[in-house]
Protein backbone atom coordinates (compact mmCIF):
# COMPACT_ATOMS: atom_id res chain seq x y z
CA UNK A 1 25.64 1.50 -23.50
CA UNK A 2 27.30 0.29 -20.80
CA UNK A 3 26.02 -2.00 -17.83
CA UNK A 4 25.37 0.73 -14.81
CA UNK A 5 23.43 3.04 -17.26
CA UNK A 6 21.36 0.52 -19.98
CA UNK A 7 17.80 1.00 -20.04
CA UNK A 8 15.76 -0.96 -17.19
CA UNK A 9 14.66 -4.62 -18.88
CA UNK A 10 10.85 -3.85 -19.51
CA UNK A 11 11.69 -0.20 -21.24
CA UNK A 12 11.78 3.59 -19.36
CA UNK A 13 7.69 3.70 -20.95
CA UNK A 14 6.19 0.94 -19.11
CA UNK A 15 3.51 2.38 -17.91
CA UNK A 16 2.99 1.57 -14.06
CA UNK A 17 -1.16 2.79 -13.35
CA UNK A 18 -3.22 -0.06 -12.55
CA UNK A 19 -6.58 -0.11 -14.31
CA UNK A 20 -8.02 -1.47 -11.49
CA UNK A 21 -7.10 -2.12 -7.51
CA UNK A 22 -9.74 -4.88 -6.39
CA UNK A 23 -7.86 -7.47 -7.74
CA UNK A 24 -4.62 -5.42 -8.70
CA UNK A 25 -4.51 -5.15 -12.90
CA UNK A 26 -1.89 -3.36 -14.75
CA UNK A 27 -3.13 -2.66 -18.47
CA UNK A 28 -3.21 -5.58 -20.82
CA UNK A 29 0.10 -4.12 -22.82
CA UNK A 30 2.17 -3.64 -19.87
CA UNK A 31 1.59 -7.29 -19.10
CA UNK A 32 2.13 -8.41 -22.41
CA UNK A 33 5.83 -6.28 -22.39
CA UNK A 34 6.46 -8.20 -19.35
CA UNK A 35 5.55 -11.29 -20.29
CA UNK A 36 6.85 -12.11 -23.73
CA UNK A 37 10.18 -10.02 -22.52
CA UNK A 38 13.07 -12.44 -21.16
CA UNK A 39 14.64 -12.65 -18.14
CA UNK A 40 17.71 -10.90 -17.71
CA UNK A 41 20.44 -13.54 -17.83
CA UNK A 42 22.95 -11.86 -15.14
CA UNK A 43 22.89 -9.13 -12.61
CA UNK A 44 23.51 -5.40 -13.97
CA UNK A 45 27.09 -4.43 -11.92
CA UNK A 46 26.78 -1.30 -9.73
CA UNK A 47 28.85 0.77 -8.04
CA UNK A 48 30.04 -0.50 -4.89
CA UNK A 49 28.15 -0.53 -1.43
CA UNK A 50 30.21 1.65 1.32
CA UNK A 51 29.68 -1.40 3.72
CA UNK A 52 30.94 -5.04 3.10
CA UNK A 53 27.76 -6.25 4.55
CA UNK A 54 26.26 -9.07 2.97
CA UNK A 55 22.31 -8.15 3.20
CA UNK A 56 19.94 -10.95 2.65
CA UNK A 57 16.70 -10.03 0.80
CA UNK A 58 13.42 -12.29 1.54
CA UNK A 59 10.94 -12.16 -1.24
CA UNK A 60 7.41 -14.02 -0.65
CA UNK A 61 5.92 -15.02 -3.91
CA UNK A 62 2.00 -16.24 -4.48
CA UNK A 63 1.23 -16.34 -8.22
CA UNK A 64 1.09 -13.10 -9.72
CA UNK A 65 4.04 -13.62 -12.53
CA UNK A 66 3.76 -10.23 -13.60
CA UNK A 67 4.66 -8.82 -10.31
CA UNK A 68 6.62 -11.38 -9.34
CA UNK A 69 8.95 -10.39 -12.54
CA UNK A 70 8.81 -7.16 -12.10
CA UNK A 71 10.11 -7.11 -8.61
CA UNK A 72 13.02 -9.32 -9.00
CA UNK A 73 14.29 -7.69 -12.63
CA UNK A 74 14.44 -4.87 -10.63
CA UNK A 75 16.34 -6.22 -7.60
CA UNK A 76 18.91 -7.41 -10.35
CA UNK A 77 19.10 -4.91 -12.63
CA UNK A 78 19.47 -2.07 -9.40
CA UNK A 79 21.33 -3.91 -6.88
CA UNK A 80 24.86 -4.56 -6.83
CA UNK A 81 26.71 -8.14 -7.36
CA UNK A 82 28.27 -9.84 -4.43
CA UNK A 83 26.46 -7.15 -2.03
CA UNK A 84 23.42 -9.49 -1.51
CA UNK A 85 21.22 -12.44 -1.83
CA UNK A 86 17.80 -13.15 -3.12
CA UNK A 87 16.05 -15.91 -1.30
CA UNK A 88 12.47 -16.48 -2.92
CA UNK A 89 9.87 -18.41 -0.64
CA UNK A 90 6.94 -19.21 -3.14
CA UNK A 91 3.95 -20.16 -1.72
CA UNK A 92 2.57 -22.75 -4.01
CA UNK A 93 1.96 -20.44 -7.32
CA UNK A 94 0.31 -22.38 -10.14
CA UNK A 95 0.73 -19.53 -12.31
CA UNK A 96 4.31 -20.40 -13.75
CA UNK A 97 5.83 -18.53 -11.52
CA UNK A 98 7.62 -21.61 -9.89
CA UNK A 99 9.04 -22.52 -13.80
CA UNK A 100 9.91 -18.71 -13.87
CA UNK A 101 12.03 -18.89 -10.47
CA UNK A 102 13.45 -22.15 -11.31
CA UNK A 103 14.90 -20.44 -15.15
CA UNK A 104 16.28 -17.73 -13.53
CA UNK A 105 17.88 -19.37 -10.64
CA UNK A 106 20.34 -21.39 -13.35
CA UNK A 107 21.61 -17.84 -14.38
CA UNK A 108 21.60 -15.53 -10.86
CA UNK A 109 23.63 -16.77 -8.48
CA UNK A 110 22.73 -14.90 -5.63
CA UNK A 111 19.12 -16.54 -5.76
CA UNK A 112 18.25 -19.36 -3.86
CA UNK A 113 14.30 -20.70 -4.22
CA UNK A 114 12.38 -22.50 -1.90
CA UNK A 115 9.18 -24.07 -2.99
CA UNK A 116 6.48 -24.97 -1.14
CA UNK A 117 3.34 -27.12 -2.28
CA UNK A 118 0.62 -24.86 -0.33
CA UNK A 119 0.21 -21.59 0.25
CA UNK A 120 1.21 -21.23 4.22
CA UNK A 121 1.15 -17.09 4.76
CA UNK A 122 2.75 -14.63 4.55
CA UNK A 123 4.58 -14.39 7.86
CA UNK A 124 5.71 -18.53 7.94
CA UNK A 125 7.34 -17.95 4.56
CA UNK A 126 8.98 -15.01 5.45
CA UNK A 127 10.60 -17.17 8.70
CA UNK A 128 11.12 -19.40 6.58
CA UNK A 129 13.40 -17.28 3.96
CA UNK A 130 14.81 -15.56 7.31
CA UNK A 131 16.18 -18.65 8.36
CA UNK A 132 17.54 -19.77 5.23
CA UNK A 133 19.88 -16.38 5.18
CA UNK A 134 23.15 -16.14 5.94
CA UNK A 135 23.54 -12.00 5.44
CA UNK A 136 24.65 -9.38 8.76
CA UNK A 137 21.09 -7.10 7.31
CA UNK A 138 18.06 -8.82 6.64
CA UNK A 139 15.71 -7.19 4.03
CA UNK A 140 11.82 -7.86 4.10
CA UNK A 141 10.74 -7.14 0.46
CA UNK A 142 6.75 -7.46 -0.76
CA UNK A 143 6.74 -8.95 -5.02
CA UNK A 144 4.99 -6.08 -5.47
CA UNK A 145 7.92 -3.50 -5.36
CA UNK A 146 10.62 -1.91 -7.60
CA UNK A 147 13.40 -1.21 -5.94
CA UNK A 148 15.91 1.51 -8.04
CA UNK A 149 19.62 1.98 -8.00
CA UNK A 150 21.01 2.60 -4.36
CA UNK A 151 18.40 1.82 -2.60
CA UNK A 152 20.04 -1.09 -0.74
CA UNK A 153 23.60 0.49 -0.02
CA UNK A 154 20.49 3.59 1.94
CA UNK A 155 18.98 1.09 3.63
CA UNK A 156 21.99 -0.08 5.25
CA UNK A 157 23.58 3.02 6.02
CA UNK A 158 20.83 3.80 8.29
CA UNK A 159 21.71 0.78 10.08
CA UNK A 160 25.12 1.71 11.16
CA UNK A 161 22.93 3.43 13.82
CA UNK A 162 22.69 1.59 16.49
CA UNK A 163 19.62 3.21 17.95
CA UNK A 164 17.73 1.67 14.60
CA UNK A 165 16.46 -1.69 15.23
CA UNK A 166 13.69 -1.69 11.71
CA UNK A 167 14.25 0.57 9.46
CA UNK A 168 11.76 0.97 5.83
CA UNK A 169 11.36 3.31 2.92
CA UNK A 170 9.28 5.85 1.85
CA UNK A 171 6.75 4.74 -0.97
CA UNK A 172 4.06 6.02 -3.37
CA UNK A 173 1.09 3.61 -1.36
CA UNK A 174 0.79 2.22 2.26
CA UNK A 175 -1.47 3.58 4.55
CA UNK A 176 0.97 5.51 6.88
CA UNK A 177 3.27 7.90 7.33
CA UNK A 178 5.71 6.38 4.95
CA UNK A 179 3.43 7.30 1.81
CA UNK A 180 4.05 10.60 -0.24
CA UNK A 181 2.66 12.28 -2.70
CA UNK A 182 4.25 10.98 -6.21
CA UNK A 183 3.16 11.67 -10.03
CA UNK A 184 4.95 9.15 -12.22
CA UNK A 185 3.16 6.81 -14.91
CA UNK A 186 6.49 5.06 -16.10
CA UNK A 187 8.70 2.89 -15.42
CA UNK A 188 11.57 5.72 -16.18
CA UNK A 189 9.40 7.87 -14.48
CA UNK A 190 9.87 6.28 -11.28
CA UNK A 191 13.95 5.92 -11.86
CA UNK A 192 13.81 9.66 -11.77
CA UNK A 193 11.63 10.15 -9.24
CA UNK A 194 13.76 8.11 -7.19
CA UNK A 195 16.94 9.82 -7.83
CA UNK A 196 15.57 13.08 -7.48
CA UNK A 197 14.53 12.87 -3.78
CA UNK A 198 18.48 11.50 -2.42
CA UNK A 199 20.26 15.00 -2.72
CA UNK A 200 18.05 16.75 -0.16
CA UNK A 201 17.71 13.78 1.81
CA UNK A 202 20.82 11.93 2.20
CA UNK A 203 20.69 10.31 5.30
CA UNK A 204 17.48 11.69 6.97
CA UNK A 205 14.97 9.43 8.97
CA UNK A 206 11.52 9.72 11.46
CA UNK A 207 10.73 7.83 14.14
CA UNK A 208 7.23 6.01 12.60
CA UNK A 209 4.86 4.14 14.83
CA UNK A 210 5.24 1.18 12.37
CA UNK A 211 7.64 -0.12 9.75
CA UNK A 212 5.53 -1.51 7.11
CA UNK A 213 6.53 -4.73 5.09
CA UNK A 214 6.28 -4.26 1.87
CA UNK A 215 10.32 -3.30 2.69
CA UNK A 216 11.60 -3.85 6.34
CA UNK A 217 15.27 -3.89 6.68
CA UNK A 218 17.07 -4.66 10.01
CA UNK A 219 20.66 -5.87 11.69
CA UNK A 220 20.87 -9.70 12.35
CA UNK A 221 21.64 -8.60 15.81
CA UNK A 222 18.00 -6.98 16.31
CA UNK A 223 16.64 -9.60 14.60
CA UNK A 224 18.16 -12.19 17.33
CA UNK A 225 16.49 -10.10 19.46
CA UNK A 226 13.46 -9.14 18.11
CA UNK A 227 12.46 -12.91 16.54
CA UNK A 228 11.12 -14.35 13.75
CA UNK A 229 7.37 -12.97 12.96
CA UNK A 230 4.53 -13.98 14.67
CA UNK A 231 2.78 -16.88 12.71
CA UNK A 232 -0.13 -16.40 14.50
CA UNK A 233 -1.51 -13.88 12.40
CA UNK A 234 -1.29 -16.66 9.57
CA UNK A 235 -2.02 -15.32 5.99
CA UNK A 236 -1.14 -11.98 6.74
CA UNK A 237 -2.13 -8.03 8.48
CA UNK A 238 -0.92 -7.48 11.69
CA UNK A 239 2.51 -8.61 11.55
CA UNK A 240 4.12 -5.68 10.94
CA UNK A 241 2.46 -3.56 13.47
CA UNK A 242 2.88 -6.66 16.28
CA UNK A 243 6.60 -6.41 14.79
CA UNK A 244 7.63 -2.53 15.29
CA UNK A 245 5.79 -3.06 18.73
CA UNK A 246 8.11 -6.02 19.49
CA UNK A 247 10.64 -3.85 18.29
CA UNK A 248 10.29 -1.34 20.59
CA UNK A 249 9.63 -2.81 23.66
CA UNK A 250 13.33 -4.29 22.83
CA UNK A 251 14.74 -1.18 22.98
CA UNK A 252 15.26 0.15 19.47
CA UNK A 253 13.97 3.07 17.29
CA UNK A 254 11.32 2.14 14.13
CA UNK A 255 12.58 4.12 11.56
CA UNK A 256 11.01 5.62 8.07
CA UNK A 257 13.96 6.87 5.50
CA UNK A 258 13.92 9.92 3.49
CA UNK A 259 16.29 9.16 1.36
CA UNK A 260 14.72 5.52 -0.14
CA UNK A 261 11.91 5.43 -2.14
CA UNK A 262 10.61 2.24 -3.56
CA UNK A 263 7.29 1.56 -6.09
CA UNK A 264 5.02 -0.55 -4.20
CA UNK A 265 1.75 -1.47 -6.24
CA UNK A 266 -0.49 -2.22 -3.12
CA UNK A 267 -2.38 -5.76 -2.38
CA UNK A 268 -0.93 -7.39 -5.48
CA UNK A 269 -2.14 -10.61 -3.03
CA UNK A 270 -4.37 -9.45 -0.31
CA UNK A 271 -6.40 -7.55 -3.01
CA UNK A 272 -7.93 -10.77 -4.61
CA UNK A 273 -9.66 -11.58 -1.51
CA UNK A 274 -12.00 -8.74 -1.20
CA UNK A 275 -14.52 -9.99 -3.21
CA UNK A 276 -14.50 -13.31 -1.08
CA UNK A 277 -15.20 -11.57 2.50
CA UNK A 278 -11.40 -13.12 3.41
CA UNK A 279 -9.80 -9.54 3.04
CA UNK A 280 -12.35 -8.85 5.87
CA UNK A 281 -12.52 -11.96 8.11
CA UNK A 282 -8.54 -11.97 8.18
CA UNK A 283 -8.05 -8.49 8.98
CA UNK A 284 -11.36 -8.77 12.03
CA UNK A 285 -9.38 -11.56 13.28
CA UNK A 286 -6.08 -10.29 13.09
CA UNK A 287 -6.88 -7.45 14.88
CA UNK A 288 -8.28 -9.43 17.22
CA UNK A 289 -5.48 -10.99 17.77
CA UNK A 290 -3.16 -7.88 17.78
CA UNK A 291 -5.36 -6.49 20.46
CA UNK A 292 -5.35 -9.55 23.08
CA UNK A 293 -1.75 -9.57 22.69
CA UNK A 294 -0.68 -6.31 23.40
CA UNK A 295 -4.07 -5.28 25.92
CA UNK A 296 -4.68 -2.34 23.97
CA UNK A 297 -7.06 -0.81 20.85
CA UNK A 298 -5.44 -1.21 17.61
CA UNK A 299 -5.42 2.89 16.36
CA UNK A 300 -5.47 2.97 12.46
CA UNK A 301 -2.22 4.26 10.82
CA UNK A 302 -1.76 8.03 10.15
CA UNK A 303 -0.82 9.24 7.15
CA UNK A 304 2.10 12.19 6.12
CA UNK A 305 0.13 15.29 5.58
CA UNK A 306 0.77 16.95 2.21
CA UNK A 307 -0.30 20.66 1.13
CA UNK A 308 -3.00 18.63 -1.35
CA UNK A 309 -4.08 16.76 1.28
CA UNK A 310 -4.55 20.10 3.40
CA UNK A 311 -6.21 21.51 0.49
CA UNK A 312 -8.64 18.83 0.28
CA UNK A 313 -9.69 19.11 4.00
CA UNK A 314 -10.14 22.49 3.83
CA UNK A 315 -12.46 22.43 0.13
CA UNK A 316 -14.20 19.77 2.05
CA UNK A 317 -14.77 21.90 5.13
CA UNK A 318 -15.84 24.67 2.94
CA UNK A 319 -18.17 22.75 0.96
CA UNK A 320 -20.08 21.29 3.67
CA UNK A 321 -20.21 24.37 5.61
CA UNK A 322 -21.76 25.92 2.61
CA UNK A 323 -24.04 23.52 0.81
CA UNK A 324 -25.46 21.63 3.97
CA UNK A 325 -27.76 22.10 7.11
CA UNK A 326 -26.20 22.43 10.58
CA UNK A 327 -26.47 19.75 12.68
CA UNK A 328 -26.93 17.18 9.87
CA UNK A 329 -24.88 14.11 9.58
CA UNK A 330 -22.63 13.28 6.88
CA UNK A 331 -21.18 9.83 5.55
CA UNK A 332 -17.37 10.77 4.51
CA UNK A 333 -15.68 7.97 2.55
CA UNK A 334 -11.66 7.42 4.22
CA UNK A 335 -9.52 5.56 5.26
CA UNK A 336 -10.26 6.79 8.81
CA UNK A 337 -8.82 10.45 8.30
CA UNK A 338 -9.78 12.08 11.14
CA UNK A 339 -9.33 15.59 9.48
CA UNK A 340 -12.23 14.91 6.85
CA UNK A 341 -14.95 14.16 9.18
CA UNK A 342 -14.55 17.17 11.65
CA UNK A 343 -17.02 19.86 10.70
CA UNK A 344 -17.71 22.77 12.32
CA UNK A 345 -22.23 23.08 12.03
CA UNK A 346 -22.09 19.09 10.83
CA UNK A 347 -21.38 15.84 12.48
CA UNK A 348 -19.21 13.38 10.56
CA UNK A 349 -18.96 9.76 10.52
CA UNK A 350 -16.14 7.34 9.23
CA UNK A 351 -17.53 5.35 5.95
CA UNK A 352 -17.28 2.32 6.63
CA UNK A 353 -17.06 2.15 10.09
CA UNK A 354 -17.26 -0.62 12.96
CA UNK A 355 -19.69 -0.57 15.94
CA UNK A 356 -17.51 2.10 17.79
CA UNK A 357 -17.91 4.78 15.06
CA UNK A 358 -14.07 4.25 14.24
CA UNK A 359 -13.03 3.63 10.15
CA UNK A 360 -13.56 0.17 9.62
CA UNK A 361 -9.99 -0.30 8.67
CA UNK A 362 -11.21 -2.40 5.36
CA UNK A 363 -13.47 -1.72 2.34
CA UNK A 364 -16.67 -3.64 1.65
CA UNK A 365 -15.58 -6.81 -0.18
CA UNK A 366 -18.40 -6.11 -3.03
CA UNK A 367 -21.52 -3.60 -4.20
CA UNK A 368 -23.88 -5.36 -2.08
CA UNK A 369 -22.17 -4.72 1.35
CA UNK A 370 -21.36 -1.62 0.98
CA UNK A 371 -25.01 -1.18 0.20
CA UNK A 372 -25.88 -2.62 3.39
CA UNK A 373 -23.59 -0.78 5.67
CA UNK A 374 -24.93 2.93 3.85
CA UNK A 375 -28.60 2.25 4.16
CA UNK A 376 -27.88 1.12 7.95
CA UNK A 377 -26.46 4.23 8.74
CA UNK A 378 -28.48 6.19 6.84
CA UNK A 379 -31.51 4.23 8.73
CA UNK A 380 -29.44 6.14 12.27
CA UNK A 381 -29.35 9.11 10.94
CA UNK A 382 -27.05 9.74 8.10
CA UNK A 383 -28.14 12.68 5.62
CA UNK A 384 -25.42 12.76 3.57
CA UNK A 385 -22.44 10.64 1.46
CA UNK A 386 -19.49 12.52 1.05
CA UNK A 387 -16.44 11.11 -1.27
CA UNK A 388 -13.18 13.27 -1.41
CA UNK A 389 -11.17 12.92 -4.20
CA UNK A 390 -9.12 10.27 -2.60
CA UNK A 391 -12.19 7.91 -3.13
CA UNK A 392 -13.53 8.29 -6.72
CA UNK A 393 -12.27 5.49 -7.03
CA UNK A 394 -15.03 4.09 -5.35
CA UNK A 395 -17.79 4.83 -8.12
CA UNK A 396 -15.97 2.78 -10.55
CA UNK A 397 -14.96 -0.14 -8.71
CA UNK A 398 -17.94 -0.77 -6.78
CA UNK A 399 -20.30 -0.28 -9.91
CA UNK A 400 -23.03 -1.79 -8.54
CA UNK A 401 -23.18 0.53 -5.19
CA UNK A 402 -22.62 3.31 -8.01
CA UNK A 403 -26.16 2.28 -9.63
CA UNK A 404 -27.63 2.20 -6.05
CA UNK A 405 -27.07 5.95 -5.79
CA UNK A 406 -27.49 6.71 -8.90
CA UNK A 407 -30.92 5.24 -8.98
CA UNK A 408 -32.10 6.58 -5.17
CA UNK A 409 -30.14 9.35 -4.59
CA UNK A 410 -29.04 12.74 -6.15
CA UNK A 411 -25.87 14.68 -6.48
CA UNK A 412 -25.28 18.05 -4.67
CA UNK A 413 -23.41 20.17 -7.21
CA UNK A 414 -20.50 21.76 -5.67
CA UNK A 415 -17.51 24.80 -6.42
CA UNK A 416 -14.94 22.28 -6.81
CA UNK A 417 -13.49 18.87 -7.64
CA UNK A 418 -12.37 18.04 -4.49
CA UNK A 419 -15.47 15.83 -3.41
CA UNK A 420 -18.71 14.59 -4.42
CA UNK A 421 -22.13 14.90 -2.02
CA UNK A 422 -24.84 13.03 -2.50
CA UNK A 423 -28.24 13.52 -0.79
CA UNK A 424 -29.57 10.35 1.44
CA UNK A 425 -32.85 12.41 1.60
CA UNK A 426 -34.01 13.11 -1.35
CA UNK A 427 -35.65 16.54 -0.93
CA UNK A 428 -33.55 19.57 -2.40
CA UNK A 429 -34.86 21.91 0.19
CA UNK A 430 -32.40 20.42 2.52
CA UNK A 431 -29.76 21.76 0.41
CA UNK A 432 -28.47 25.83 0.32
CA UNK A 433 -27.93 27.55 -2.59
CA UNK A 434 -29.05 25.46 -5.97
CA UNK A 435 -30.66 22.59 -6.59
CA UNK A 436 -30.10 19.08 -6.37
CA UNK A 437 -28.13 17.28 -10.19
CA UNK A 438 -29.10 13.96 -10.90
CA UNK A 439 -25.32 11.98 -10.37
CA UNK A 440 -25.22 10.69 -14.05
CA UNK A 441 -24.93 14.07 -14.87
CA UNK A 442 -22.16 15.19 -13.37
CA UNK A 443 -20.52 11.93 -12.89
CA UNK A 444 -18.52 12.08 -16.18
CA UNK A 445 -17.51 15.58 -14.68
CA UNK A 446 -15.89 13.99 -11.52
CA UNK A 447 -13.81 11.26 -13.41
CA UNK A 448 -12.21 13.43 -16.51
């Protein structure tokens, strides 16, 4: 088999689904074919890039080997020799990933590793890797991506337009308009994904409000003009939308391509500190910060709608219209999707939300307060707790707030599997049509 076709490192049947999101886990035998799999020893040759550009690719890394590996086997394996260079900032790991960097550095040499003894954030790291490279396109890349064939050669292509000052990727998770709808489970699965979506898409782009980081690619020329990130917003959240602002007030275009998709897992990092309250604190203050800065109200991000996504609002719509009083007020689970709390006979309110009625923009960091924030609302007013599908999630992750319903409040049975109601009252007269199911009943329903 020869070197631009062999099989990616970790196998096409790696399987990709995380078991669980709050910290980030991929299933105990993917990280064991990761793990006891060694590094690739040189860079799989590629066809060659259109432009001569040498693009420089920051990677931040803070423990998490498995990601860590993951991410840069794929930037090897997928990216073509002499085109680039890999400059990995780790941010004190104690995990081996420092040992890891250091073994593969001997054998790639288009990687160059900078270590530091403390973990300084996300956005002083990334200066620091920014100032460390020496390519014409700078590449922002999050450890927690895979990047397949071509992608970089896209990228760059949409930089020969002038007009495009930050340009990113279109991805399976981030909470804006550069998410779309995927299916894939495998490693192989996401190769082909990939591939499929170029031939329809070759060179189209959007104009998006902000170019998230998880992969941000850019001239050096807008970059002298832009600056280096803000390292005010310290550990992380913020930068990027304080970034695309910046970005635009310079003059240039924020752009999402069609034609690059990349695997991002999602909060590989940020993800271990919901259970501390940081996830929370750091975002309140960030936003904070993002809001004195620019003198206006941070607006959460949109997101691309889909048909299933249309679908959803509308099941929800119907389902509400039909199972519940008018007037009554109803909790719905998002991530501040407009769309799912507008009811025609109902009122509906973000869950969670802050003090102006707006999503949150974070999830409780345990059981206990998101326990707190539902009985406070219900305490104003709130009748009802609606999850769409989006959110099942919720019932096995926070188990705890699971038993709270479970054990106080009962399930309205619905026509579909699009959401899940549960009662805040108690008394099944409130309800049309049949009566109220106790959850346990129809939770295994929900999650086959």
């Amino acid at each position: 088999m020869s070197r631009a076709t062999r099989d990616p490192t970790f196998g096409r049947e790696l399987n990709l689904t995380p078991v669980s999101r709050r910290p980030l886990r991929l299933s105990p035998r993917t990280v064991d074919t990761v793990l006891s799999t060694e590094p690739t020893i040189e860079p799989v040759l590629r066809p060659t890039l259109t432009t001569s550009r040498l693009a420089s690719i920051v990677v931040v890394t803070w423990n998490n080997l498995v990601f860590n590996r993951l991410c840069l086997d794929s930037v090897f394996s997928n990216t073509e020799t002499g085109a680039y260079e890999l400059i990995v900032v780790d941010n004190g790991s104690a995990d081996g990933t420092v040992k890891y960097l250091h073994q593969i550095a001997r054998t790639h040499a288009a990687l160059k590793v900078l270590i530091n003894a403390e973990n300084r954030g996300f956005a002083k790291a990334v200066n620091q890797g920014l100032a460390a490279a020496n390519g014409e396109a700078l590449v922002i890349l999050n450890n927690d991506t895979l990047v397949p064939p071509g992608w970089l050669p896209a990228l760059m292509r949409h930089l020969d337009d002038k007009r495009i000052g930050l340009v990113g990727p279109v991805t399976n998770r981030i909470d804006n308009e550069a998410q779309i709808e995927t299916s894939y489970r495998t490693y192989g699965q996401f190769l082909d994904f990939a591939q499929a979506r170029v031939p329809d898409r070759h060179g189209a782009w959007f104009a998006i409000p902000v170019a998230a980081m998880f992969c941000l690619a850019m001239r050096r020329d807008a970059y002298q003009a832009i600056g280096p990130l803000d390292e005010r917003f310290e550990t992380g959240f913020f930068e990027d939308d304080d970034y695309s602002m910046r970005a635009r007030t310079a003059g240039y275009v924020v752009a999402c391509a069609e034609d690059v998709f990349i695997h991002h897992f999602g909060e590989a990092s940020f993800g271990q500190l919901h259970a501390t309250g940081e996830f929370k604190r750091l975002l309140r203050q960030n936003q904070r910060r993002y809001e004195w800065k620019w003198g206006m109200s941070w607006e959460p991000h949109r997101r691309r709608v889909s048909p299933s996504y249309l679908d959803t609002v509308a099941a929800v719509r119907r389902t509400v219209s039909d199972k519940l009083p008018k007037n009554s007020t109803v909790l719905v689970v998002s991530r501040g999707d407009d769309d799912l709390v507008r009811f025609d006979d109902q009122v509906g309110w973000h869950f969670p939300q802050d003090n102006r009625g707006a999503f949150a923009g974070y999830y409780p960091a345990d059981s206990m307060e998101g326990i707190r924030a539902l009985e406070g609302l219900r305490e104003r007013g709130a009748s009802y707790l609606l999850f769409p599908k989006s959110a099942f999630w919720w019932l096995d992750h926070y188990d705890g707030f699971r038993r709270h319903l479970e054990e106080n409040y009962r399930v309205i049975p619905t026509d579909d599997d699009h959401c899940v109601i549960f009662s805040l009252r108690g008394a099944s007269s409130e309800v049309r049509g049949e009566g109220l199911q106790p959850v346990h009943q129809q939770y295994s329903e929900w999650t086959r």
